[in-house]
C-alpha atoms as a PDB file:
ATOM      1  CA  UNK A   1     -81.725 105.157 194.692  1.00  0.00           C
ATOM      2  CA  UNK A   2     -78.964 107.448 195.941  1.00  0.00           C
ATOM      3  CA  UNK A   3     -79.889 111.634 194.859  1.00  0.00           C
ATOM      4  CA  UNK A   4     -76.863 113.973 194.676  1.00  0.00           C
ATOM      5  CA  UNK A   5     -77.663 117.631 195.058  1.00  0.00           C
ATOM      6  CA  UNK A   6     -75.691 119.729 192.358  1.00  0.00           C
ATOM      7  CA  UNK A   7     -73.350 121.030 194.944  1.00  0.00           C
ATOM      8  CA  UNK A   8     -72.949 117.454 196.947  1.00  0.00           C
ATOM      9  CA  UNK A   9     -71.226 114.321 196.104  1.00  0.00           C
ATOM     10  CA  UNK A  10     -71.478 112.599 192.801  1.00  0.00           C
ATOM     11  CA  UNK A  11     -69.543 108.978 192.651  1.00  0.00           C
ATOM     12  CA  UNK A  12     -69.181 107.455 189.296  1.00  0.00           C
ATOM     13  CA  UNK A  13     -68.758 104.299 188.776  1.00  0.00           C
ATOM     14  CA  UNK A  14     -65.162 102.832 187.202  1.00  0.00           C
ATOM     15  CA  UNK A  15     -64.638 104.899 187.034  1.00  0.00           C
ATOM     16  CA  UNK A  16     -86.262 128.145 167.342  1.00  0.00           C
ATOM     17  CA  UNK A  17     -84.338 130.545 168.520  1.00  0.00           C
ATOM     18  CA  UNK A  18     -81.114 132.102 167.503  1.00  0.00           C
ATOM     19  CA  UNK A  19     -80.007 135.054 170.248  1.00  0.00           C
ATOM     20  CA  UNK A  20     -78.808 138.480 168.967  1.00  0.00           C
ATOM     21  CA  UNK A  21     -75.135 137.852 168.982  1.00  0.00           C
ATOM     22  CA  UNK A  22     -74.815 141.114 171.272  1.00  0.00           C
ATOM     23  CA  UNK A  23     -76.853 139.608 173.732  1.00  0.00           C
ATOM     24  CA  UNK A  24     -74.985 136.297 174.335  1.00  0.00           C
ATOM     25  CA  UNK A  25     -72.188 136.134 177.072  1.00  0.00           C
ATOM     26  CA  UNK A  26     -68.421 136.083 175.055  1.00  0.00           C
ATOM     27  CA  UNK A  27     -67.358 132.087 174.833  1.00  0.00           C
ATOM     28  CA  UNK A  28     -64.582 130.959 175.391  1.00  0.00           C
ATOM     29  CA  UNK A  29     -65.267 128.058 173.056  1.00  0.00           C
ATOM     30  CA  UNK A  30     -65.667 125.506 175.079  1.00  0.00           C
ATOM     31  CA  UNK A  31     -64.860 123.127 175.453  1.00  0.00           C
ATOM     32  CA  UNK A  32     -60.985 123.464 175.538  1.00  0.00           C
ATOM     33  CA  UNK A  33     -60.162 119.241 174.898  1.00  0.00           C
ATOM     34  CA  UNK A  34     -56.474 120.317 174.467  1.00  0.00           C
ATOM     35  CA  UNK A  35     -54.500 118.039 175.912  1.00  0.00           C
ATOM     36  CA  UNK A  36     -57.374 115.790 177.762  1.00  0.00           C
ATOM     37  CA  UNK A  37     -56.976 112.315 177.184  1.00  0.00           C
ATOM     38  CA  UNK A  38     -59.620 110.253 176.223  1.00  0.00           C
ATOM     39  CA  UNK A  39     -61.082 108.323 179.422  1.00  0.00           C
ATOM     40  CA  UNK A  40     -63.796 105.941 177.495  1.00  0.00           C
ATOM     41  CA  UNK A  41     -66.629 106.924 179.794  1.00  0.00           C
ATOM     42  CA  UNK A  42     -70.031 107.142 178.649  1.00  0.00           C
ATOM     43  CA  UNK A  43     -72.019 109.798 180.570  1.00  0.00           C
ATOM     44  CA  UNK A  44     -75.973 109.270 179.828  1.00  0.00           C
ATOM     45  CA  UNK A  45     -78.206 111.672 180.202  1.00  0.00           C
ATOM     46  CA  UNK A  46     -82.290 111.581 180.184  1.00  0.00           C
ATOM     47  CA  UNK A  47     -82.186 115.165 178.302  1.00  0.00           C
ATOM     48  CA  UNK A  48     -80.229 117.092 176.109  1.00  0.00           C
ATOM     49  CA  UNK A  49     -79.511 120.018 178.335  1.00  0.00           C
ATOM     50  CA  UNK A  50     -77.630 118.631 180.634  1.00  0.00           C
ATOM     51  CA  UNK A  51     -75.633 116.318 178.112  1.00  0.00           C
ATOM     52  CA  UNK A  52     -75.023 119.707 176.177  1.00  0.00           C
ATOM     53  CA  UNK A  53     -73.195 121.132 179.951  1.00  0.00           C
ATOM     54  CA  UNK A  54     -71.673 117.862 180.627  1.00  0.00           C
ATOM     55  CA  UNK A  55     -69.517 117.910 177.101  1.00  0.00           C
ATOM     56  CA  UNK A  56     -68.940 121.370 177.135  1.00  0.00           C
ATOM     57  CA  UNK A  57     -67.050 120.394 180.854  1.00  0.00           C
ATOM     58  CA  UNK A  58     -65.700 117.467 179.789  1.00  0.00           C
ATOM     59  CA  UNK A  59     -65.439 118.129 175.816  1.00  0.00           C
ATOM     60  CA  UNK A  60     -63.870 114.687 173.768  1.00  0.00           C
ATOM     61  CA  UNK A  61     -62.768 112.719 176.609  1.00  0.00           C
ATOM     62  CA  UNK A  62     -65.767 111.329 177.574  1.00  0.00           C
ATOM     63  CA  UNK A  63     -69.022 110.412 175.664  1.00  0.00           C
ATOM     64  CA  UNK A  64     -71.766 112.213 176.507  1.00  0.00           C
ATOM     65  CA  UNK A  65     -75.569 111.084 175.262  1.00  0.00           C
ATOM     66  CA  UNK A  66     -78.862 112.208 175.588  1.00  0.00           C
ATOM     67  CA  UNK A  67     -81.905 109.892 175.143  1.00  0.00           C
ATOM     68  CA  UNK A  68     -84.523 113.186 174.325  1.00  0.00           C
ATOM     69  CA  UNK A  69     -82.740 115.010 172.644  1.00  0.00           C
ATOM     70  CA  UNK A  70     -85.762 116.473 170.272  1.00  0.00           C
ATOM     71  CA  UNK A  71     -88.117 119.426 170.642  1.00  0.00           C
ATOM     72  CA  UNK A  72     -90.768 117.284 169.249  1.00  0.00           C
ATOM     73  CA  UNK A  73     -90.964 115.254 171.817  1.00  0.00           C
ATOM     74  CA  UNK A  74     -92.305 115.479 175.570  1.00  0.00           C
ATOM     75  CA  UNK A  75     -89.791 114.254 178.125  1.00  0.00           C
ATOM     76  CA  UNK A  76     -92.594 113.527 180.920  1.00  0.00           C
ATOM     77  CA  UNK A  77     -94.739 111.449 178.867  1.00  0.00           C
ATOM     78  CA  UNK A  78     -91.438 109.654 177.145  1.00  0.00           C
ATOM     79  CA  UNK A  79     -91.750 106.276 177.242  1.00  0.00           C
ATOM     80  CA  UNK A  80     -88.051 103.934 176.987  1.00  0.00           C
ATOM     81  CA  UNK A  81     -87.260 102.054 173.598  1.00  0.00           C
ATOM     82  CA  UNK A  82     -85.212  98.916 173.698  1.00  0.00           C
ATOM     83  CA  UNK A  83     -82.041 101.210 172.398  1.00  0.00           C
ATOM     84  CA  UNK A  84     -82.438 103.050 175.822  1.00  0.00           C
ATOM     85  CA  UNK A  85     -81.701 100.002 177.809  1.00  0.00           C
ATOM     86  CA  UNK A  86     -79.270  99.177 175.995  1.00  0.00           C
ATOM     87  CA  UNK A  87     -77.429 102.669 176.497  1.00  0.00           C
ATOM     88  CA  UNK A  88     -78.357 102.882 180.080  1.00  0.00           C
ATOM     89  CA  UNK A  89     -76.590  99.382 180.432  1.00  0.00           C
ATOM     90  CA  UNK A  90     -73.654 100.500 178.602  1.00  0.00           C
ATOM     91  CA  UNK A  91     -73.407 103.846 180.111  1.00  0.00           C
ATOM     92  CA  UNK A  92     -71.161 104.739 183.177  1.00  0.00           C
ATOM     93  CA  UNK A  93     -72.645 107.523 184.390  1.00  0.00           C
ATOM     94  CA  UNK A  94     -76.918 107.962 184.292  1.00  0.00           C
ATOM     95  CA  UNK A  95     -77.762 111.838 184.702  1.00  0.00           C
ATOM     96  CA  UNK A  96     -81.277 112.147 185.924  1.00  0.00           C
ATOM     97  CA  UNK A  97     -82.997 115.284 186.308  1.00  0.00           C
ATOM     98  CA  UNK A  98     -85.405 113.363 189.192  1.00  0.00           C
ATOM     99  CA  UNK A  99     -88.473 115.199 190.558  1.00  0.00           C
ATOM    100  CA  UNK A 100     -90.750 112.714 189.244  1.00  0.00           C
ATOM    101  CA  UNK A 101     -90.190 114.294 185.276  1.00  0.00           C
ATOM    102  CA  UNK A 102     -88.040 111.623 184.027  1.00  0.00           C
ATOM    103  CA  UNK A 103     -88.556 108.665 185.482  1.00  0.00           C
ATOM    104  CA  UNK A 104     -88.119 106.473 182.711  1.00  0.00           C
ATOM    105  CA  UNK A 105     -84.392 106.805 183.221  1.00  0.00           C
ATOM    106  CA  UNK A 106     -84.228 106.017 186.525  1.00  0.00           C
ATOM    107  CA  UNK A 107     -86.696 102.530 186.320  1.00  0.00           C
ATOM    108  CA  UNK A 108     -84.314 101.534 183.609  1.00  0.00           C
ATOM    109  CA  UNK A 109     -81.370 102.250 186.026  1.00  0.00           C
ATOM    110  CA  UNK A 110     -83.087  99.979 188.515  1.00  0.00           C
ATOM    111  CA  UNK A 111     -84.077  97.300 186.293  1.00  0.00           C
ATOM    112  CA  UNK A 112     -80.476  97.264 184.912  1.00  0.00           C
ATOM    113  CA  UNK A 113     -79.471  97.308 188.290  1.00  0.00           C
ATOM    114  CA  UNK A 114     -77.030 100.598 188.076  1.00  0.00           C
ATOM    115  CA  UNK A 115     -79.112 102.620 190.648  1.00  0.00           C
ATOM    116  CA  UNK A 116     -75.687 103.509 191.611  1.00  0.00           C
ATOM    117  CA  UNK A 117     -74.380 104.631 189.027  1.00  0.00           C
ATOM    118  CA  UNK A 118     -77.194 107.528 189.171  1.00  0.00           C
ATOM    119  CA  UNK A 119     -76.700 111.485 189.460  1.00  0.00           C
ATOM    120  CA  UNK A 120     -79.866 112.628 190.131  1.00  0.00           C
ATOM    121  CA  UNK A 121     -80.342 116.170 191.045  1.00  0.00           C
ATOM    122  CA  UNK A 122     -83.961 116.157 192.771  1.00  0.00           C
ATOM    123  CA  UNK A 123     -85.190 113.088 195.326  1.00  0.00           C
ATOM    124  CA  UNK A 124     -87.766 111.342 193.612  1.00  0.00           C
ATOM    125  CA  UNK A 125     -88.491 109.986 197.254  1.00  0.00           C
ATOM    126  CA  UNK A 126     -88.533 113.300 199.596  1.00  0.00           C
ATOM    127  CA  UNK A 127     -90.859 116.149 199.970  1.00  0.00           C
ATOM    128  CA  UNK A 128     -88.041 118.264 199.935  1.00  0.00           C
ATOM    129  CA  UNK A 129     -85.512 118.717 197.975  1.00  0.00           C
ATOM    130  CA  UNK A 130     -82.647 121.314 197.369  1.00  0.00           C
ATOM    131  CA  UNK A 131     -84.743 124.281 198.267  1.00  0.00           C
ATOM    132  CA  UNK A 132     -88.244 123.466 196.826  1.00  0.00           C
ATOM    133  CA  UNK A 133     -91.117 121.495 197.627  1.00  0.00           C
ATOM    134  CA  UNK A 134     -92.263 118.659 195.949  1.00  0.00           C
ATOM    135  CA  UNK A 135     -95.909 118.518 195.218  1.00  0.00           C
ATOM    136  CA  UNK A 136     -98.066 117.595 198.096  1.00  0.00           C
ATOM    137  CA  UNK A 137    -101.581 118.595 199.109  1.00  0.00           C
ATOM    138  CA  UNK A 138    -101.953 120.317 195.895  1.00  0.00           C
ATOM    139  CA  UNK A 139     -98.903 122.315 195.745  1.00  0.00           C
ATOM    140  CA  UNK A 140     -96.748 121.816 192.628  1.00  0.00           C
ATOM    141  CA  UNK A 141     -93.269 121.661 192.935  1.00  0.00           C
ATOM    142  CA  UNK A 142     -91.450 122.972 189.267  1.00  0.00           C
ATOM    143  CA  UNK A 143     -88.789 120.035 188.535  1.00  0.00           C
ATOM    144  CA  UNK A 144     -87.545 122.098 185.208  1.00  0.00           C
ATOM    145  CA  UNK A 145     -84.557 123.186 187.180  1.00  0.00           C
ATOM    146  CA  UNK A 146     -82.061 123.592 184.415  1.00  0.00           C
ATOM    147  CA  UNK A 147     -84.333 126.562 183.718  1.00  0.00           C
ATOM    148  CA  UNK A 148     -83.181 127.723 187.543  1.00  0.00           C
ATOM    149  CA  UNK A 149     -79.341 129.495 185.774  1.00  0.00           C
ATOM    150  CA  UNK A 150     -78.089 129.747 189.221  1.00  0.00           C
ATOM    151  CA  UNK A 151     -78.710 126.123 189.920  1.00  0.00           C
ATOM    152  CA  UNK A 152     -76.839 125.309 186.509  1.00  0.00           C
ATOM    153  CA  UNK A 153     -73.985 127.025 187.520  1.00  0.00           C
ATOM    154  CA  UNK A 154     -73.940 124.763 190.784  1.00  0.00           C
ATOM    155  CA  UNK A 155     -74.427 121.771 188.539  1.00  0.00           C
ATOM    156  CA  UNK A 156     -71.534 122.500 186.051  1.00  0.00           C
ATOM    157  CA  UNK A 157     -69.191 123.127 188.822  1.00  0.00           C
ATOM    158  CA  UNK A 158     -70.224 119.738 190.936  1.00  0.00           C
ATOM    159  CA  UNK A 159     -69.984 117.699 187.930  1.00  0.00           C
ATOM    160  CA  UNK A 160     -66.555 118.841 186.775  1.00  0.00           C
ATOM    161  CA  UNK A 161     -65.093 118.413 190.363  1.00  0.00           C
ATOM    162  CA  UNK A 162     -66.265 114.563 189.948  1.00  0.00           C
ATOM    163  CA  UNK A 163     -65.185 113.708 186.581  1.00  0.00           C
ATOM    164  CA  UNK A 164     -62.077 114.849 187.747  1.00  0.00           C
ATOM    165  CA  UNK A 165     -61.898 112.091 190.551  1.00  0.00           C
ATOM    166  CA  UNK A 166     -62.948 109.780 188.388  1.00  0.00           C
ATOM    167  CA  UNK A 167     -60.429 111.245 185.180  1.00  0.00           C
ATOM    168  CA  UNK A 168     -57.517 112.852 187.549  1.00  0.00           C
ATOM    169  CA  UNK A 169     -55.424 113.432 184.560  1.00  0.00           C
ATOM    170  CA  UNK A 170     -57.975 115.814 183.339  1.00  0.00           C
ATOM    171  CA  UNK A 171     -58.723 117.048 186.473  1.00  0.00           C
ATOM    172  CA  UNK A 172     -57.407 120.544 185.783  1.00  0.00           C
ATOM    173  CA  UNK A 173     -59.477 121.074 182.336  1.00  0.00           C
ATOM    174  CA  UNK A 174     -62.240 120.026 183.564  1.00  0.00           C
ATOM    175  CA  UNK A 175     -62.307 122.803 186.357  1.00  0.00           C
ATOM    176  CA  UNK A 176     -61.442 125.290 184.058  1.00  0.00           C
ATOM    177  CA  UNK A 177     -64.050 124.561 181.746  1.00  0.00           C
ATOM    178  CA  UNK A 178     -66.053 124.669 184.622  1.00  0.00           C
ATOM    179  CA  UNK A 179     -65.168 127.850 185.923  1.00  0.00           C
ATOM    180  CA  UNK A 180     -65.587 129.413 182.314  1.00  0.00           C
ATOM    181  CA  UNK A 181     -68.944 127.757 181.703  1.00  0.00           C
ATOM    182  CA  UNK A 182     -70.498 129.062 185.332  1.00  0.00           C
ATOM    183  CA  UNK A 183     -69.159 132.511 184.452  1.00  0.00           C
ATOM    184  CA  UNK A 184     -71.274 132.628 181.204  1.00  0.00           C
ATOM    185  CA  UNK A 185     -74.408 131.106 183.135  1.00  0.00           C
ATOM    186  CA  UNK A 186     -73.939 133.623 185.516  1.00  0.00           C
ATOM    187  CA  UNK A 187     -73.779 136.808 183.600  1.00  0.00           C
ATOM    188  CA  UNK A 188     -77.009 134.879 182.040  1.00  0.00           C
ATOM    189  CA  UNK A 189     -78.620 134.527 185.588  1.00  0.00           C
ATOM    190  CA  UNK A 190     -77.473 138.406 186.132  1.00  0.00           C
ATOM    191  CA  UNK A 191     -79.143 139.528 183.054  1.00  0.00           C
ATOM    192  CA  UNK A 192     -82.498 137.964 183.476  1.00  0.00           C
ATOM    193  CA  UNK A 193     -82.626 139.628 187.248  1.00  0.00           C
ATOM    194  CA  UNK A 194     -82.122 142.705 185.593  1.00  0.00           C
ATOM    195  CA  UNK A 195     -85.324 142.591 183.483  1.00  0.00           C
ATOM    196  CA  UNK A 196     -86.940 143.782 186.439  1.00  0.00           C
ATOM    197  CA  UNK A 197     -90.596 142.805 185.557  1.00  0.00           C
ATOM    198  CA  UNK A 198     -92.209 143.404 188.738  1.00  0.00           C
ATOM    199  CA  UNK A 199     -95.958 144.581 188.509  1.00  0.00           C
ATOM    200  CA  UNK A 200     -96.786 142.088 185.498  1.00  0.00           C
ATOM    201  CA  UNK A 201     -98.287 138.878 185.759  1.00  0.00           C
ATOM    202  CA  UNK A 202     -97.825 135.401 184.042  1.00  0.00           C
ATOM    203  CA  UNK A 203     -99.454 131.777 183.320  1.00  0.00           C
ATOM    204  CA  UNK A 204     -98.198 128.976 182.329  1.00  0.00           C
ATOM    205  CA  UNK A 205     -99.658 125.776 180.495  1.00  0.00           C
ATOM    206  CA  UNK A 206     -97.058 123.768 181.804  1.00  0.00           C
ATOM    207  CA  UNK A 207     -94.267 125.079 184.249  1.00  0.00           C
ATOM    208  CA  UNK A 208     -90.930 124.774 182.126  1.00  0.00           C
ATOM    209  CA  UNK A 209     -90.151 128.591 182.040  1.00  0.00           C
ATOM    210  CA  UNK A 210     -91.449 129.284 185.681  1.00  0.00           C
ATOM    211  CA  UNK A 211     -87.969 129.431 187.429  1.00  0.00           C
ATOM    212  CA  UNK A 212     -86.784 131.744 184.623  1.00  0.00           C
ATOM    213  CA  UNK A 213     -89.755 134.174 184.759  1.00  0.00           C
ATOM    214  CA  UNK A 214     -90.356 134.622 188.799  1.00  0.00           C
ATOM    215  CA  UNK A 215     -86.435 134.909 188.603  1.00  0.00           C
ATOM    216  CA  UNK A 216     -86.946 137.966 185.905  1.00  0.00           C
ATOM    217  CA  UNK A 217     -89.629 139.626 188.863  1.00  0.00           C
ATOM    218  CA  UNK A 218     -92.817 138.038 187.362  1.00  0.00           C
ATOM    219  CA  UNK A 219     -95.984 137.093 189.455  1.00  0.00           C
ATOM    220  CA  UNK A 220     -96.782 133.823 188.465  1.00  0.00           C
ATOM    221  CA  UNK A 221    -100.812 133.244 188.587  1.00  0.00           C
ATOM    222  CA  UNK A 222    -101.190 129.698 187.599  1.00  0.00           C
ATOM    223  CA  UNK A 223    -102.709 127.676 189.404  1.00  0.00           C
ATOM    224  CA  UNK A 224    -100.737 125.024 191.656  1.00  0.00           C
ATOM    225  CA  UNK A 225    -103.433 122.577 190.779  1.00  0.00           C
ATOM    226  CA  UNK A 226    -103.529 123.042 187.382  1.00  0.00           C
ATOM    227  CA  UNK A 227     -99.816 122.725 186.531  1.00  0.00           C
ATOM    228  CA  UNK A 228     -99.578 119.312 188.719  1.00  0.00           C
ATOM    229  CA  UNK A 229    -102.616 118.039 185.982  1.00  0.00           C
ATOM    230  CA  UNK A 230    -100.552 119.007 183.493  1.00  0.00           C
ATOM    231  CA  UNK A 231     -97.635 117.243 184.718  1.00  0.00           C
ATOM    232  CA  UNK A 232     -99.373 114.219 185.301  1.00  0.00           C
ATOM    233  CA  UNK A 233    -100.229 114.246 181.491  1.00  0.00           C
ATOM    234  CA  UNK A 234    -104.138 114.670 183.013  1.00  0.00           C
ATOM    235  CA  UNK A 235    -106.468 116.974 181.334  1.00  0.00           C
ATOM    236  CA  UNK A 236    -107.511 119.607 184.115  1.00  0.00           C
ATOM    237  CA  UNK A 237    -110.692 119.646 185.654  1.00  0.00           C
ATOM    238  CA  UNK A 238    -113.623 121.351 184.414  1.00  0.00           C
ATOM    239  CA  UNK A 239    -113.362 123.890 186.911  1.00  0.00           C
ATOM    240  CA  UNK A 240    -109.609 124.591 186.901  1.00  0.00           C
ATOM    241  CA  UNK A 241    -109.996 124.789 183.219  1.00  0.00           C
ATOM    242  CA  UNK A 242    -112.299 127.659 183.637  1.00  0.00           C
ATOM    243  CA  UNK A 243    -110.516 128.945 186.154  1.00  0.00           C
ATOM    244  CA  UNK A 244    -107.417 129.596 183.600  1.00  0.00           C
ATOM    245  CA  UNK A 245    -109.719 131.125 180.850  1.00  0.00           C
ATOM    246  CA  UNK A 246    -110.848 133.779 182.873  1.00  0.00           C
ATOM    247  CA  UNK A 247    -107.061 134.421 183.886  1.00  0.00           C
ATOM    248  CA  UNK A 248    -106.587 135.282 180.492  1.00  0.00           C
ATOM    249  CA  UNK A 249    -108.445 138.343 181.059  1.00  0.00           C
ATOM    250  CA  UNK A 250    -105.828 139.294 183.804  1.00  0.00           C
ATOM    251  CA  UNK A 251    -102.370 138.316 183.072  1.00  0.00           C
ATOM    252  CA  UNK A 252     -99.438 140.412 181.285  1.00  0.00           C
ATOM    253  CA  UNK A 253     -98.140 137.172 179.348  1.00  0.00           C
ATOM    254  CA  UNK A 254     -98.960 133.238 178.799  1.00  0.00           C
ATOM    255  CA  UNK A 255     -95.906 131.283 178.587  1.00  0.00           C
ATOM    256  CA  UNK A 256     -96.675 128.658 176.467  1.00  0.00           C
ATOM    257  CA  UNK A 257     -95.014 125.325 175.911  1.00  0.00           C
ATOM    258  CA  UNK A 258     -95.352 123.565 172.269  1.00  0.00           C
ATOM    259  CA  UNK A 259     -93.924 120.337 173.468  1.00  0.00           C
ATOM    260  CA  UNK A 260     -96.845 120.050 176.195  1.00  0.00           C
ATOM    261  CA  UNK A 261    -100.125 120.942 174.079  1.00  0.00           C
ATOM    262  CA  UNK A 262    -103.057 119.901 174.081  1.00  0.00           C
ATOM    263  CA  UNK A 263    -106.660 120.769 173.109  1.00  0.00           C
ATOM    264  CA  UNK A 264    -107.137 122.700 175.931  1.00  0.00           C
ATOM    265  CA  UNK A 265    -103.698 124.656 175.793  1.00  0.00           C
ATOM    266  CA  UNK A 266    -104.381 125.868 172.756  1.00  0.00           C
ATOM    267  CA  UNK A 267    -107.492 126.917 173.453  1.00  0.00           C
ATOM    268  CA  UNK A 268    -106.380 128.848 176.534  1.00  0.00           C
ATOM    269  CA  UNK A 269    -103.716 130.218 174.359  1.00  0.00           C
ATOM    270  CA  UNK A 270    -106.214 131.635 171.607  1.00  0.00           C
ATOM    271  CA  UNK A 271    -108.469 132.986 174.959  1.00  0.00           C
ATOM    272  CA  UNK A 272    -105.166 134.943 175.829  1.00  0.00           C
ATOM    273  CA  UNK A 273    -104.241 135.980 172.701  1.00  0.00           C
ATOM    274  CA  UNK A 274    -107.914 137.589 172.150  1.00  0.00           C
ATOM    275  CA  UNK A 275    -108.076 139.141 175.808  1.00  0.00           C
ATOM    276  CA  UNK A 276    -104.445 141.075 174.558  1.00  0.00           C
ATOM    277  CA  UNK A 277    -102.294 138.830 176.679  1.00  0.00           C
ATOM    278  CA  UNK A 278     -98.677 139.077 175.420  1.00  0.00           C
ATOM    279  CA  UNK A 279     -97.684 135.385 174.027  1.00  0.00           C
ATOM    280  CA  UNK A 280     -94.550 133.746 174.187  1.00  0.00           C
ATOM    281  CA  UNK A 281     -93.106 130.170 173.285  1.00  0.00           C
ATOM    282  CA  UNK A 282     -90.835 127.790 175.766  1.00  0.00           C
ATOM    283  CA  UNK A 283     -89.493 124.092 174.957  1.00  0.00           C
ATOM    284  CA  UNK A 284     -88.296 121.742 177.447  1.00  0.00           C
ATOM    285  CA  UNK A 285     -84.814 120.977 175.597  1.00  0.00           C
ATOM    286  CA  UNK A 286     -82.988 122.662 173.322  1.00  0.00           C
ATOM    287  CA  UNK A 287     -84.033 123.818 169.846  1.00  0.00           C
ATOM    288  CA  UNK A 288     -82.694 122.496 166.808  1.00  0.00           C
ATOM    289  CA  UNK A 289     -80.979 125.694 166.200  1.00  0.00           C
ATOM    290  CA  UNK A 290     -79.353 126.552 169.224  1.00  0.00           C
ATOM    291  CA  UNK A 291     -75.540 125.417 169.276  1.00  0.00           C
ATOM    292  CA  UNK A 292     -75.543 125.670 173.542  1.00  0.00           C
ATOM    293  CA  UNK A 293     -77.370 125.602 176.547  1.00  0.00           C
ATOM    294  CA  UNK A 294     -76.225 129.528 176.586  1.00  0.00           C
ATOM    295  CA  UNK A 295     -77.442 130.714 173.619  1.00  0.00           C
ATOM    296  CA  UNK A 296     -80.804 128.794 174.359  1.00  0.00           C
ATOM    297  CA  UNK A 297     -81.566 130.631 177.891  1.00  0.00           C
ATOM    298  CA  UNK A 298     -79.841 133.715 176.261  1.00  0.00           C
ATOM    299  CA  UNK A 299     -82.549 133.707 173.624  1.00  0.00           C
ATOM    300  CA  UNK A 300     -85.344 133.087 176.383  1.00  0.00           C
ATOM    301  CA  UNK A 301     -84.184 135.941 178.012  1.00  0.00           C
ATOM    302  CA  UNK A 302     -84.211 137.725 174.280  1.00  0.00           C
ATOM    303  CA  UNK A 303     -88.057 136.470 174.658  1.00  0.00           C
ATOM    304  CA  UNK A 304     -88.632 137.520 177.942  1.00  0.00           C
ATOM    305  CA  UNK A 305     -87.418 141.529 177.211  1.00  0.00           C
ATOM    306  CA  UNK A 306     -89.401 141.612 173.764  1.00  0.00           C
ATOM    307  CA  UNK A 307     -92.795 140.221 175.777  1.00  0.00           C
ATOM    308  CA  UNK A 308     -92.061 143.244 178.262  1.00  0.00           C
ATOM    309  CA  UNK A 309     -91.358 146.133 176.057  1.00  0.00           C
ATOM    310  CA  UNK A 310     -94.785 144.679 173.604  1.00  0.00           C
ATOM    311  CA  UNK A 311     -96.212 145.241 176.991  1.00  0.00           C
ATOM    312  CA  UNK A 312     -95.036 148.391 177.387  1.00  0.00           C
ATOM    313  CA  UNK A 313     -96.202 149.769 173.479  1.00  0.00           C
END
């Protein structure tokens, strides 16, 4: 299966949280569709976030789907209904996060025989990808990279320069859309730098808010071991689990992922809450309630400030 990085090639084939409006970088409201024409491509996506970027760059002209698209629902354990095959037959483009955290996408790509048809931005098959590591020998390699803003803003530009090979008559909208969509991710990235939470401490139950929070200055003090259980759906060992119950005891805030729980999550978050760890809540796609991918991270980053000045009371 070909991978694209989000700054490489991409080749297409045929061709619950509302942010404090103050908070939120000025829209443009995108996406500006005047004048596009309609190019009756269907761009598929395994989650909603990046089907929410890809029609915000691409607005009306093409179709762009998600197949999780819910909060109540855990991509890595997802498991494909007939109507995904279907879609992922139909579909001209297949966006794949990769990493290992959505491969249902990508077996349905193969078994539909489209594996080239496939934008993936990690290498399922390398230890290295981008600038990470995958998991090996115990380390964990984070694959929630749309929670990595600077890596969005890579992404959004990437995939607007390749719809508009694919769509040349659009070619122009597309880039600005771009352009005004990385500029809002960006003062987003800029923002959560500025946060500035060196000296305080996190864990995780599951690694979806990682990039975000070591990007704000936080030491993250999970476990490598632990969050590749997780990933693998796996309940953690005995020891591991123990391991993150006394952490409790030591950490400035649990992020904590709803979409993820389990028995022992919860009771890790209770151990927190009762040792005075500061608490906070992070989903894998977008809420209900949030109209874009910005005003989802901008309202993590809301999340992230209030957790740091509760510390500070």
């Amino acid at each position: 299966m070909r991978t694209v990085p989000a700054a490489a090639v991409l080749s297409i084939a045929v061709l619950t949280l509302t942010a404090c409006a103050d908070d939120v970088p000025e829209q443009e409201e995108l996406p500006h569709d005047a004048g596009m024409q309609e190019t009756g491509l269907t761009v598929l996506s395994s989650i909603d976030v990046y089907a929410d970027l890809i029609d915000q760059v691409a607005g009306g002209s093409v179709d762009s789907q998600a197949v999780v698209d819910s909060v109540a629902v855990d991509p890595h354990s997802y498991e494909a209904a007939p109507q995904d095959r279907l879609a992922v037959e139909n579909a001209d483009v297949i966006v794949a996060n990769g990493g290992g955290y959505d491969s249902f996408i990508t077996l349905l790509a193969s078994s539909a025989e489209k594996e080239d048809a496939v934008y993936q931005l990690i290498d399922d098959e390398s230890e290295h990808s981008h600038d990470h590591s995958h998991e090996h020998d115990g380390e964990h390699f984070n694959e929630h990279i749309w929670y990595d803003l600077e890596r969005m803003e890579e992404f959004v530009l990437d995939v607007a320069e390749h719809l508009g090979e694919a769509a040349p008559e659009n070619a122009e909208a597309y880039a600005e859309n771009a352009e005004a969509l990385a500029g809002e991710i960006g003062e987003l990235h800029e923002r959560n730098q500025a946060l500035d939470a060196e000296g305080r401490s996190y864990l995780a139950t599951e690694a979806v808010s990682g990039r975000l929070l070591d990007d704000a200055g936080f030491e993250n003090r999970t476990p490598e071991e632990f969050l590749a259980a997780v990933e693998h759906g796996e309940d953690v060992s005995p020891r591991l689990y123990q391991d993150a119950l006394e952490l409790t005891e030591e950490i400035s805030l649990l992020s904590y992922n709803p979409q993820t729980e389990t028995q022992q999550s919860t009771r890790i978050r209770s151990t927190a809450e009762e040792s005075g760890a500061v608490t906070r809540e992070f989903t894998e796609t977008l809420p209900e309630d949030a109209e874009s991918f910005q005003e989802w991270m901008s309202a993590n980053i809301d999340t992230i400030e209030e957790a740091l000045a509760e510390m500070d009371d």
